[in-house]
C-alpha atoms as a PDB file:
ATOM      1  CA  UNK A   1       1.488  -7.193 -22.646  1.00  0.00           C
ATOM      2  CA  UNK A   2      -0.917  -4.890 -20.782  1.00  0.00           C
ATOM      3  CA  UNK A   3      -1.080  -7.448 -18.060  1.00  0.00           C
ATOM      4  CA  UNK A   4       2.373  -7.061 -17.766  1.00  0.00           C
ATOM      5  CA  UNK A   5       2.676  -3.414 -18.279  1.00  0.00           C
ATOM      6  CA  UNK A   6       0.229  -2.618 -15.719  1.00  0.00           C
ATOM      7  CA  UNK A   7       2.098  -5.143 -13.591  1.00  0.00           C
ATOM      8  CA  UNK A   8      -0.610  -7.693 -13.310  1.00  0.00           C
ATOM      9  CA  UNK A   9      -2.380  -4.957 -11.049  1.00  0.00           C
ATOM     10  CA  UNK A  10      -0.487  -5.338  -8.167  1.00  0.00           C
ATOM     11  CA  UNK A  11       1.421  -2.400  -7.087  1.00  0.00           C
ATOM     12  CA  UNK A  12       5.105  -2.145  -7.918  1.00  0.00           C
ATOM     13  CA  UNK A  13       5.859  -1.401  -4.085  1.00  0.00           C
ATOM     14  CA  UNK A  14       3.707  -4.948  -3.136  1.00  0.00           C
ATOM     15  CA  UNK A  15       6.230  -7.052  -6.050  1.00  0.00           C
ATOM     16  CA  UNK A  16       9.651  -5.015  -4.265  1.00  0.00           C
ATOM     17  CA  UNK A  17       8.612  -5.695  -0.685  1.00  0.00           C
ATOM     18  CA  UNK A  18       7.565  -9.368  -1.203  1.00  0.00           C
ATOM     19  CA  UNK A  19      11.402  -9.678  -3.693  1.00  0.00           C
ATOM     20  CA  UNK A  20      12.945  -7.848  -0.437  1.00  0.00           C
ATOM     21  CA  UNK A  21      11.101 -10.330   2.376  1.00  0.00           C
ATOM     22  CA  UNK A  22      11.467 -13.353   0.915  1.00  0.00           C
ATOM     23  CA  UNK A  23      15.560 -12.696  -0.257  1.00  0.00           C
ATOM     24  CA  UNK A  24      15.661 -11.755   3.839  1.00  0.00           C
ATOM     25  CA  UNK A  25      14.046 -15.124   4.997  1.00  0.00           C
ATOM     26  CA  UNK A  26      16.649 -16.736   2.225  1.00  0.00           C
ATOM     27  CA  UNK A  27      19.582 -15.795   4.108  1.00  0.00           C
ATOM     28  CA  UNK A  28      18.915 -17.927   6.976  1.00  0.00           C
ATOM     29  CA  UNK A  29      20.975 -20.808   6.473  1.00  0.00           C
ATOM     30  CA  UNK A  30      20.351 -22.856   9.563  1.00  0.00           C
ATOM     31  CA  UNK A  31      19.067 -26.366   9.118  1.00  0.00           C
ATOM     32  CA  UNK A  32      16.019 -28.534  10.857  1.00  0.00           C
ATOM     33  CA  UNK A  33      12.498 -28.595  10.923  1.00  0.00           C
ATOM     34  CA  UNK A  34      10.497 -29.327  13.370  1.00  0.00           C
ATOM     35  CA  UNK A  35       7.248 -31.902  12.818  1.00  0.00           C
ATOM     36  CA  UNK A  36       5.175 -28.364  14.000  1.00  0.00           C
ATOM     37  CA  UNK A  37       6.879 -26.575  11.009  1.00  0.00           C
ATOM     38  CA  UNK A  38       5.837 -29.040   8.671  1.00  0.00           C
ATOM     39  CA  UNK A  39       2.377 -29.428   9.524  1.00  0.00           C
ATOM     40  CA  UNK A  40       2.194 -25.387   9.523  1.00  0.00           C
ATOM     41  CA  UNK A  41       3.838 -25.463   6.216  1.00  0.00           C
ATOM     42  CA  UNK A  42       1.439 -28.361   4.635  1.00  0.00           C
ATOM     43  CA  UNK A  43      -1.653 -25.941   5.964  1.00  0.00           C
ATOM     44  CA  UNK A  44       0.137 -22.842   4.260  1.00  0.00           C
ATOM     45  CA  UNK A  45       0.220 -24.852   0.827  1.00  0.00           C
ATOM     46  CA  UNK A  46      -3.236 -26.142   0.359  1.00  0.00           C
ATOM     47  CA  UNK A  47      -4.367 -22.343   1.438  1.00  0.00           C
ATOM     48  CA  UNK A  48      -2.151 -20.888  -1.371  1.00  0.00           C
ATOM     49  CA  UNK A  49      -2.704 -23.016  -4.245  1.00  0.00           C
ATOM     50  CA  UNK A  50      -5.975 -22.783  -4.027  1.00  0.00           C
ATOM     51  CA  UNK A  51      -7.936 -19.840  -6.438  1.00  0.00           C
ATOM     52  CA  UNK A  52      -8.970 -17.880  -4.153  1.00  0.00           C
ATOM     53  CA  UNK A  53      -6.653 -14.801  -3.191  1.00  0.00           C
ATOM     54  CA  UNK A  54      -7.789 -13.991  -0.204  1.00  0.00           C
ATOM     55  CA  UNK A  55      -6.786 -16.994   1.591  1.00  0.00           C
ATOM     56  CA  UNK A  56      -3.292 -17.145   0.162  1.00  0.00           C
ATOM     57  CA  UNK A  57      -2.603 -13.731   1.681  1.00  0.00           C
ATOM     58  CA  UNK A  58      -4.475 -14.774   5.190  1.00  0.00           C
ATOM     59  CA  UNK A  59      -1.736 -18.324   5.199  1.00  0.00           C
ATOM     60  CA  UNK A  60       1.155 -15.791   4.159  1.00  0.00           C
ATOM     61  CA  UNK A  61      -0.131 -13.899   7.767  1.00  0.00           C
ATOM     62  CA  UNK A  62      -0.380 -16.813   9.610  1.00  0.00           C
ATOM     63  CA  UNK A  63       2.847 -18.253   8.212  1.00  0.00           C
ATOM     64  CA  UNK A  64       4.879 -14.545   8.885  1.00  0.00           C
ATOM     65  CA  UNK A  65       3.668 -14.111  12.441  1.00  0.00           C
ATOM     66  CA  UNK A  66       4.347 -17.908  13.416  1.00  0.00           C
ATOM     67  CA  UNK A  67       8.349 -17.252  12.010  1.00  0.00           C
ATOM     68  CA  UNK A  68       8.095 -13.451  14.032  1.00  0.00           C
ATOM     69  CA  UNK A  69       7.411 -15.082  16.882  1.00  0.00           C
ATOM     70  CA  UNK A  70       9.871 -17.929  17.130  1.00  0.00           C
ATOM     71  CA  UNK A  71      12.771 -16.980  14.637  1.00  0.00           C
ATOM     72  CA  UNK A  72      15.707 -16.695  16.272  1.00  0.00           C
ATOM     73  CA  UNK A  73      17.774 -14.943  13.117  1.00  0.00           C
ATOM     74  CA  UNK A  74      17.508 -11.536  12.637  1.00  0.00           C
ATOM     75  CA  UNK A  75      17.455 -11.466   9.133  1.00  0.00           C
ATOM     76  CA  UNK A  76      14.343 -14.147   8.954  1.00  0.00           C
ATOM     77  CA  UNK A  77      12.631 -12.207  11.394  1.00  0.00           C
ATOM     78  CA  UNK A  78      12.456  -8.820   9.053  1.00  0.00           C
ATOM     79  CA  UNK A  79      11.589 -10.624   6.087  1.00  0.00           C
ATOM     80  CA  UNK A  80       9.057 -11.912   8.094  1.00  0.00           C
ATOM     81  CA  UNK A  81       7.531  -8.342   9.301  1.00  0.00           C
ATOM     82  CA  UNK A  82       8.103  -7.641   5.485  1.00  0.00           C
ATOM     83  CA  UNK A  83       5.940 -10.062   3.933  1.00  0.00           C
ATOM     84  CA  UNK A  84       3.243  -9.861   7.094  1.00  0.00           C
ATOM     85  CA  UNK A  85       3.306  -5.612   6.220  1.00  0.00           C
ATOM     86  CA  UNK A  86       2.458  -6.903   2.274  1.00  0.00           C
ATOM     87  CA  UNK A  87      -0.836  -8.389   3.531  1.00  0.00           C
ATOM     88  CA  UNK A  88      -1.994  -5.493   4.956  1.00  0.00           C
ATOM     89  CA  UNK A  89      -2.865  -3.841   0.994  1.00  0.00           C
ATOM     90  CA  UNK A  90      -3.640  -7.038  -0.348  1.00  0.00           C
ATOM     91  CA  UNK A  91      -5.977  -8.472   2.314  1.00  0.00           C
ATOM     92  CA  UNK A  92      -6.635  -6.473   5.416  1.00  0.00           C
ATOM     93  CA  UNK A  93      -6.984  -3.093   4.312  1.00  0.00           C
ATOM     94  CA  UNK A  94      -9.512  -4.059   1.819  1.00  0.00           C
ATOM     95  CA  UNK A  95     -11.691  -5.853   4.114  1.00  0.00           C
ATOM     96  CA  UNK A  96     -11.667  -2.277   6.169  1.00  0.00           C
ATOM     97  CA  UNK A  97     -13.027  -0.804   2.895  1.00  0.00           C
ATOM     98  CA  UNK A  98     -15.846  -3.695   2.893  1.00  0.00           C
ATOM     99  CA  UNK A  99     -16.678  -2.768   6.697  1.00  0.00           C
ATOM    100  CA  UNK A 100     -16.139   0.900   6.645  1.00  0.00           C
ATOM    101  CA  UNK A 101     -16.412   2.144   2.708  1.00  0.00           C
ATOM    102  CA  UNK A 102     -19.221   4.586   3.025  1.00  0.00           C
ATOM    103  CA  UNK A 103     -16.866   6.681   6.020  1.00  0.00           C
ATOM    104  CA  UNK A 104     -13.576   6.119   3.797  1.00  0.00           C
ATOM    105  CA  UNK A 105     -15.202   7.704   0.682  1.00  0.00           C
ATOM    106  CA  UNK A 106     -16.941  10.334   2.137  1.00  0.00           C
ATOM    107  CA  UNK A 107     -13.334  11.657   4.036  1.00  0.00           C
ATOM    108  CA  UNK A 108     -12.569  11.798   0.666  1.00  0.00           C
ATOM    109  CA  UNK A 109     -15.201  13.449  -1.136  1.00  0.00           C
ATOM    110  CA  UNK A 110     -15.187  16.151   2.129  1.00  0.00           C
ATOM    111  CA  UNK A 111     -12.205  17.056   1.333  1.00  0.00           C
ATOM    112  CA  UNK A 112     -12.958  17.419  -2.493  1.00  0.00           C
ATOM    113  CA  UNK A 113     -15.672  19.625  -1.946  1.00  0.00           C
ATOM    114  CA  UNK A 114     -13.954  21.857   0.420  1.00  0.00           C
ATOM    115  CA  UNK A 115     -11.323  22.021  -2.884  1.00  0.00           C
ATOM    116  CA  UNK A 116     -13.991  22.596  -5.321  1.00  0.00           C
ATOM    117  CA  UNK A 117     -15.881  24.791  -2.512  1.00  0.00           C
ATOM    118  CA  UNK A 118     -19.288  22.928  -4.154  1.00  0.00           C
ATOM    119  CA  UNK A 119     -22.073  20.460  -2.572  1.00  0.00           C
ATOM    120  CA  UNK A 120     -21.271  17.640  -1.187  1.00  0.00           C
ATOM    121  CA  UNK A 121     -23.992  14.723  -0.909  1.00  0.00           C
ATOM    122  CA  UNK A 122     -22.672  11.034   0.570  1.00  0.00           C
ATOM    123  CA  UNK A 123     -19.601   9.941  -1.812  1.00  0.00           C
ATOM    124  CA  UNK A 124     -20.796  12.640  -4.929  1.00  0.00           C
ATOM    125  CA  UNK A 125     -20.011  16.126  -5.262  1.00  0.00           C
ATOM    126  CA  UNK A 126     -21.252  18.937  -7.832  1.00  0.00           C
ATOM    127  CA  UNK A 127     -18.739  19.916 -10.513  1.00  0.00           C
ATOM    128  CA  UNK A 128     -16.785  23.541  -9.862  1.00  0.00           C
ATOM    129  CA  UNK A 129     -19.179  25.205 -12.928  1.00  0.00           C
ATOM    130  CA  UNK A 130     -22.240  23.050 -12.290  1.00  0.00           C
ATOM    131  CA  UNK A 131     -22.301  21.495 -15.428  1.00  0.00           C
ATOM    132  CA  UNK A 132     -23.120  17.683 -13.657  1.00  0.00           C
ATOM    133  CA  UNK A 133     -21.200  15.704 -10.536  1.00  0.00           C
ATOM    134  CA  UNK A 134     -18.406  14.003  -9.691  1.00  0.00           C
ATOM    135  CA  UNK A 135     -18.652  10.296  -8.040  1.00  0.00           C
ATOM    136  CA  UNK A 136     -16.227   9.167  -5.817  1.00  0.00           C
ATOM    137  CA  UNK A 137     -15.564   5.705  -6.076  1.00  0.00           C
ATOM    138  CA  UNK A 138     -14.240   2.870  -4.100  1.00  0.00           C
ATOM    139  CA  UNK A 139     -11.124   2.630  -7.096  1.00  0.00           C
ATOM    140  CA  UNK A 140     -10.010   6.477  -6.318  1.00  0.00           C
ATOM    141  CA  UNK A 141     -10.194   6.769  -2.667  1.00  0.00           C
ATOM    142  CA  UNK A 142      -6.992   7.083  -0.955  1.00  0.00           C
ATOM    143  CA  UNK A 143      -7.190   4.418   1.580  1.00  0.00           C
ATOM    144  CA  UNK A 144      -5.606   2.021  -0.706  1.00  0.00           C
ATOM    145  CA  UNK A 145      -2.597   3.756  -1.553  1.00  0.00           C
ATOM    146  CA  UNK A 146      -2.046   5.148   2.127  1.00  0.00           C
ATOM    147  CA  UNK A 147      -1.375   1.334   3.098  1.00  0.00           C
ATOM    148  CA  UNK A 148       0.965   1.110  -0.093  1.00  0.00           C
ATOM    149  CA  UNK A 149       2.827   4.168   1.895  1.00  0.00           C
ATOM    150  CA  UNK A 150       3.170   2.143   5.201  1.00  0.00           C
ATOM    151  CA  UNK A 151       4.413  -0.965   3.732  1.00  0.00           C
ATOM    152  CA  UNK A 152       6.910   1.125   1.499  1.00  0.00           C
ATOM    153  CA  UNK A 153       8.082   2.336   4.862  1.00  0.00           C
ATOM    154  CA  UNK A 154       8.437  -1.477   6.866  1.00  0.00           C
ATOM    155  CA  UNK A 155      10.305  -2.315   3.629  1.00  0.00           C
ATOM    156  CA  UNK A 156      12.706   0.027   3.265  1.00  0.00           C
ATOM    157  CA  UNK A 157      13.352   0.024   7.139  1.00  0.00           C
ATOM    158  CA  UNK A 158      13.684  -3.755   7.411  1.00  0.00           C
ATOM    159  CA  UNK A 159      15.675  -3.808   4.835  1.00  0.00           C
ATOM    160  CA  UNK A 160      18.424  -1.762   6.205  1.00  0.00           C
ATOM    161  CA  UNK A 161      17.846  -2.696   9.449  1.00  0.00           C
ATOM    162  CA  UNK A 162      16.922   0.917  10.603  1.00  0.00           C
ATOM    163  CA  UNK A 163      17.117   1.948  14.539  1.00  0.00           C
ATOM    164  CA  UNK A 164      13.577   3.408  16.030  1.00  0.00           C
ATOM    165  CA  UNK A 165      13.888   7.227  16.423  1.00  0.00           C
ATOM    166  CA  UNK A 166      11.124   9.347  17.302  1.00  0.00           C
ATOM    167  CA  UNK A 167      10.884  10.734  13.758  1.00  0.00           C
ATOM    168  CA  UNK A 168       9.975   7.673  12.108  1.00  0.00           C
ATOM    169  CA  UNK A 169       6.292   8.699  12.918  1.00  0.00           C
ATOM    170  CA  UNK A 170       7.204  11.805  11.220  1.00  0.00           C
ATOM    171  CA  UNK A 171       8.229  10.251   8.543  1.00  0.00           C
ATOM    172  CA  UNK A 172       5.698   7.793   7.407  1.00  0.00           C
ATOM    173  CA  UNK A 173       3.022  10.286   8.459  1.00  0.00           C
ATOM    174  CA  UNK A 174       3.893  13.038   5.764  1.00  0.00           C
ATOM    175  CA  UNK A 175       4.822   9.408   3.127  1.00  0.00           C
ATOM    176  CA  UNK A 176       0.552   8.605   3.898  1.00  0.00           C
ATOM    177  CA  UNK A 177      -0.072  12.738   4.159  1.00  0.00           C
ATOM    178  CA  UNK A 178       1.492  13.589   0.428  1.00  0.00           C
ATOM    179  CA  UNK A 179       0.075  10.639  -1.039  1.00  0.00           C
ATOM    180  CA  UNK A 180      -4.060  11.644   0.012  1.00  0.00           C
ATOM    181  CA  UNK A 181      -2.786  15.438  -0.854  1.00  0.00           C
ATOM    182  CA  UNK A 182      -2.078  13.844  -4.345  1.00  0.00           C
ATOM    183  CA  UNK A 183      -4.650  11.771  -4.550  1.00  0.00           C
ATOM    184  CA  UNK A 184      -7.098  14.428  -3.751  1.00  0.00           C
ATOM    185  CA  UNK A 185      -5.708  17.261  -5.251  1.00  0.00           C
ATOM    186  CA  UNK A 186      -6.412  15.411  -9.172  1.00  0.00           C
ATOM    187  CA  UNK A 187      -9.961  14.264  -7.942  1.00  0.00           C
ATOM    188  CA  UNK A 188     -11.087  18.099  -7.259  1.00  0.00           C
ATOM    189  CA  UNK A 189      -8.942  18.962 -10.745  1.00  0.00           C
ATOM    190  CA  UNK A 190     -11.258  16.280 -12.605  1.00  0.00           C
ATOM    191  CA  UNK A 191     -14.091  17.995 -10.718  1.00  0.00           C
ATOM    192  CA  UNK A 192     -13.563  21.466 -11.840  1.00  0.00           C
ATOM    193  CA  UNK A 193     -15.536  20.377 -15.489  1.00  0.00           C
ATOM    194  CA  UNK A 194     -16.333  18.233 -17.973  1.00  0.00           C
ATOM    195  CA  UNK A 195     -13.645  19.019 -19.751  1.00  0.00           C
ATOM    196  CA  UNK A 196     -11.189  18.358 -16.426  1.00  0.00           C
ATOM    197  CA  UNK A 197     -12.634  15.346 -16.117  1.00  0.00           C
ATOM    198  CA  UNK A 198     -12.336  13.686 -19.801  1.00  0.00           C
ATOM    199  CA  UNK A 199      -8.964  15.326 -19.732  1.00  0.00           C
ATOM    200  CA  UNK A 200      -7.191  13.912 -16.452  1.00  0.00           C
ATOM    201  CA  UNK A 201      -9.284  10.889 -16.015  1.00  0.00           C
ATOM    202  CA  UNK A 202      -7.174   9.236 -18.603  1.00  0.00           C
ATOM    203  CA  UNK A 203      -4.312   6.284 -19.004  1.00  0.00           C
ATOM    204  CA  UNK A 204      -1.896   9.474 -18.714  1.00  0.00           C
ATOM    205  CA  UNK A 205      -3.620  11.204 -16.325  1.00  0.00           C
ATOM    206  CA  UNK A 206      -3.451   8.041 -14.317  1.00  0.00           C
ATOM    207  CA  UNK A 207       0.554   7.709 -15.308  1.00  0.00           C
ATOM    208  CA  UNK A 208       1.172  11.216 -14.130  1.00  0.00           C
ATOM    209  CA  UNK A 209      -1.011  10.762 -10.924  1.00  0.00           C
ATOM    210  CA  UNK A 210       0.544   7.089 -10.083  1.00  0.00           C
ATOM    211  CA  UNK A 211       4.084   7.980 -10.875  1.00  0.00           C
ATOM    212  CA  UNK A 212       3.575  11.094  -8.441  1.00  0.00           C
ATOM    213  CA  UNK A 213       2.638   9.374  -5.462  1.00  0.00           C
ATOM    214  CA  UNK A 214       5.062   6.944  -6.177  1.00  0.00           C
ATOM    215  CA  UNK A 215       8.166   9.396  -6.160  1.00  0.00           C
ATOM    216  CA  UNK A 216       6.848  11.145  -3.189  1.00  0.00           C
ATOM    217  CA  UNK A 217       5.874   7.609  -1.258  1.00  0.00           C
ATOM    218  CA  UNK A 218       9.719   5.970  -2.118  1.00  0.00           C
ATOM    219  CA  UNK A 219      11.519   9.648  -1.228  1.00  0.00           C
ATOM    220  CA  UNK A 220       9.965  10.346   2.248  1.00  0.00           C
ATOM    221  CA  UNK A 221       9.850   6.799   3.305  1.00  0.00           C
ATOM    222  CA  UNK A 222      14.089   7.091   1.896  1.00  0.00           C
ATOM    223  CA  UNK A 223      14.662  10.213   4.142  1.00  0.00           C
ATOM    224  CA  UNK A 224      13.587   8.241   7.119  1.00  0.00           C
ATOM    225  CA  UNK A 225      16.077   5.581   6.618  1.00  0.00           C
ATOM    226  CA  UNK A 226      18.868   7.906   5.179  1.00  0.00           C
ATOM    227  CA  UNK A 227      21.700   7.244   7.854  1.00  0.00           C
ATOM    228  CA  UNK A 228      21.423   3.646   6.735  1.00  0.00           C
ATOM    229  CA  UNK A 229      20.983   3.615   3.373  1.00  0.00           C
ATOM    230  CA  UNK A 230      24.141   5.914   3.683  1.00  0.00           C
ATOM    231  CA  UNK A 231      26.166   3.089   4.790  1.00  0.00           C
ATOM    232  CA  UNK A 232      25.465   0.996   2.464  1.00  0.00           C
ATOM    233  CA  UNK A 233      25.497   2.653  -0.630  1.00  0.00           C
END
C-alpha cells in the first residue's frame, strides 16, 4: 500500500506522459513490418526484460528516436517524442547528476545561503540561528524535478498537438523557474532551525512541498497550450 501510495516512486507526471505516448503510438492503425522493425523490436525486448532499469529506459530511446525518424503518422510520431521526453528523468538526467553532482548541489545550496544569508561550505550550509547545518543532498536538489517540468511540457503539447510560438520558451522557463523557487524556498525554511527542520522535513512537509510544485508545474505548462486545450475541452 505505500508502494502504491507513493506511486512506486516514479513521479505521477512520468506514469501520465508514458499513458499519453503510448495511447498516441496506439492510434496508428496501419499494418506491416518490416524484417528491420523486427530485429529492432527483438533488441528492445531482451533490453527491457532484463532487471536492470537503466537499460530499459536507454531501448525505450533507441526504440522512440528510430519511430521519430521514420514514422510517417503524425500521431505515432508525438507519442514517440513523448515517451523519448520520459527518458530524460528516468535515465539521462540522472546520469548528469553522476557527472556533474557536486556543481548541481552547490547551485542549490548558493542559493540557500543567500536565503538564510549564512555560510556556505561545498553542498552544507549553517542553520539561520547557528544552532548546527543543513546538508544538501543529492534527493532535494532541484535538478530532478526541473526535468519533471520539461517533460510535463512535451506532454501536454504533444498531446494537443500545440503550434510553436515564441512564448513556449516563456512558458516552460517560468514551469522549471517556480518549481527550483519551491524547491528552494522549503530547503532555506528547514534551514532556519532545528525546529524548521524536524517540522517541514516530514511525510507532510513533503505532501505540501510535492503537491506545490506539482500544481504550479501542470498550470504553467497548461497556459502554454491553452488555445488548444480550449478546443478540445
Amino acid at each position: 500500500m505505500d508502494a502504491l501510495l507513493g506511486t512506486f516512486e516514479i513521479s505521477v507526471i512520468v506514469w501520465a506522459s508514458c499513458a499519453a505516448g503510448i495511447s498516441l503510438v496506439l492510434q496508428d492503425k496501419s499494418i506491416g513490418i518490416r524484417s528491420s522493425e523486427l530485429v529492432l523490436g527483438t533488441a528492445f525486448v531482451l533490453l527491457a526484460v532484463l532487471p536492470i532499469g537503466p537499460l530499459s529506459w536507454l531501448a525505450v530511446t533507441a526504440l522512440s528516436l528510430y519511430i521519430i525518424g521514420t514514422a510517417e503518422v503524425s500521431s505515432l510520431r508525438r507519442g514517440a517524442v513523448i515517451l523519448l521526453a520520459t527518458t530524460v528523468p528516468m535515465l539521462w538526467s540522472r546520469l548528469l547528476f553522476q557527472f556533474f553532482a557536486e556543481a548541481i548541489l552547490r547551485i542549490d545550496a548558493s542559493l540557500v545561503g543567500w536565503l538564510l544569508g549564512t555560510r556556505r561550505t561545498g553542498d552544507i550550509v549553517e542553520f539561520a540561528d547557528g544552532s548546527g547545518v543543513l546538508v544538501i543532498l543529492p534527493a532535494c536538489s532541484s535538478l530532478a524535478n526541473v526535468s519533471l517540468a520539461l517533460l510535463c511540457w512535451v506532454t501536454l503539447s504533444q498531446l494537443v498537438s500545440h503550434k510553436k510560438s515564441v512564448y513556449d520558451l516563456l512558458w516552460s522557463l517560468m514551469a522549471c523557474f517556480s518549481i527550483v523557487a519551491v524547491n528552494v524556498t522549503r530547503i532555506s525554511v528547514m534551514g532556519l532551525s532545528q525546529w524548521h527542520y524536524a517540522t517541514f522535513h516530514s511525510s507532510w512537509g513533503d505532501a505540501v512541498a510535492n503537491t506545490t510544485i506539482l500544481s504550479l508545474m501542470i498550470g504553467f505548462c497548461m497556459l502554454g497550450v491553452r488555445r488548444e486545450l480550449s478546443q478540445r475541452i
